[in-house]
C-alpha atoms as a PDB file:
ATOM      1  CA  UNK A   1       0.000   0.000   0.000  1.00  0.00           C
ATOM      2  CA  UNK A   2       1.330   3.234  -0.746  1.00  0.00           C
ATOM      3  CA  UNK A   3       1.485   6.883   0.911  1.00  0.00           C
ATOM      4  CA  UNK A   4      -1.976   7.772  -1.169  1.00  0.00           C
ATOM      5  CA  UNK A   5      -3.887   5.087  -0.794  1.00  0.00           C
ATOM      6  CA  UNK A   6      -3.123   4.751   2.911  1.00  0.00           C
ATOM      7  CA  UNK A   7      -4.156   8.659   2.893  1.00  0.00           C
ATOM      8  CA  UNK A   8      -7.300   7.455   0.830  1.00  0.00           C
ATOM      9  CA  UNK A   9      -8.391   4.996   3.498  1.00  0.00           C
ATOM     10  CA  UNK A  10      -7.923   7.167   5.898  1.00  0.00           C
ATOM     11  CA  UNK A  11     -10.344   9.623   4.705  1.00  0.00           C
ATOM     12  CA  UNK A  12     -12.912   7.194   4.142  1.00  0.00           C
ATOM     13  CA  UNK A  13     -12.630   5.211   7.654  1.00  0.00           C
ATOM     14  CA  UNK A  14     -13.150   9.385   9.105  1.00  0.00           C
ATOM     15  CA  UNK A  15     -15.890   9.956   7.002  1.00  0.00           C
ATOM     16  CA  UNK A  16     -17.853   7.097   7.123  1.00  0.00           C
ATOM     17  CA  UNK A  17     -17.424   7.000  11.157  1.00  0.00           C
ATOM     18  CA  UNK A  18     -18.937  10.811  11.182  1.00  0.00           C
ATOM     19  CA  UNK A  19     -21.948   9.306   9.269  1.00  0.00           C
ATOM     20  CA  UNK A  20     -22.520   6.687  11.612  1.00  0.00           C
ATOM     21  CA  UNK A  21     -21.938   8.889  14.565  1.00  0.00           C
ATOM     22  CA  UNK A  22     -24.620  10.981  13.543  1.00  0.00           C
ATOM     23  CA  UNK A  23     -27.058   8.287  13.065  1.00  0.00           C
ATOM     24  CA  UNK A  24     -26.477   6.957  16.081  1.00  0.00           C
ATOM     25  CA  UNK A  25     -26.575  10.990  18.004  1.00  0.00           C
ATOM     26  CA  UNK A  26     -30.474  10.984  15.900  1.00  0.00           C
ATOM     27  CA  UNK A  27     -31.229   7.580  17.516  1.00  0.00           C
ATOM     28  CA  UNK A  28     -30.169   8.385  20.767  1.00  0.00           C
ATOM     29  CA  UNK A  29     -27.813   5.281  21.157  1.00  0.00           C
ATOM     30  CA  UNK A  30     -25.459   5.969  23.724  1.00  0.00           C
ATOM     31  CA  UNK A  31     -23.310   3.481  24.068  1.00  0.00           C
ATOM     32  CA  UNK A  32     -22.837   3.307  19.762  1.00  0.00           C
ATOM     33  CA  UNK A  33     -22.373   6.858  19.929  1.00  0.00           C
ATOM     34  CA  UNK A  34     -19.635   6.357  22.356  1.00  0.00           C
ATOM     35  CA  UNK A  35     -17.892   3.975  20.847  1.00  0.00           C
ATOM     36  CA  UNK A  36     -17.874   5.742  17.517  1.00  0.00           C
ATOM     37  CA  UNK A  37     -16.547   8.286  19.295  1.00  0.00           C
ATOM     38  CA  UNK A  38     -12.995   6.173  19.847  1.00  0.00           C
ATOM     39  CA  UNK A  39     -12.532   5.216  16.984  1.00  0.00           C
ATOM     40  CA  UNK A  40     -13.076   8.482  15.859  1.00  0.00           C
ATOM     41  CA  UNK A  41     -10.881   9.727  17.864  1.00  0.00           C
ATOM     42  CA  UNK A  42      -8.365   7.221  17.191  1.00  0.00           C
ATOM     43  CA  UNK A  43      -8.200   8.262  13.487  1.00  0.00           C
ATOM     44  CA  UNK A  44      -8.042  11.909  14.372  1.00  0.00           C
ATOM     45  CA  UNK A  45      -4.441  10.973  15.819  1.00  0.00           C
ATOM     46  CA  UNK A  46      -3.275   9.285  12.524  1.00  0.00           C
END
């Protein structure tokens, strides 16, 4: 894998996250929400 594709994957992991965090803030499910929320965060650092 190279420098763009890693890059590439990267943005799509992030975005696709954000989507399900907001479905999950519209559903009210805490504990999804939450644990979107890490993983989120854990791309944020890369």
């Amino acid at each position: 894998m190279n420098n763009g594709e890693i890059i590439q994957k990267g943005i799509e992991d992030f975005k696709n996250i954000q989507r399900h965090m907001l479905i999950a803030k519209e559903e009210n499910a805490i504990k999804t929400y939450a644990s979107l929320k890490d993983d989120y965060i854990s791309l944020k650092v890369v």
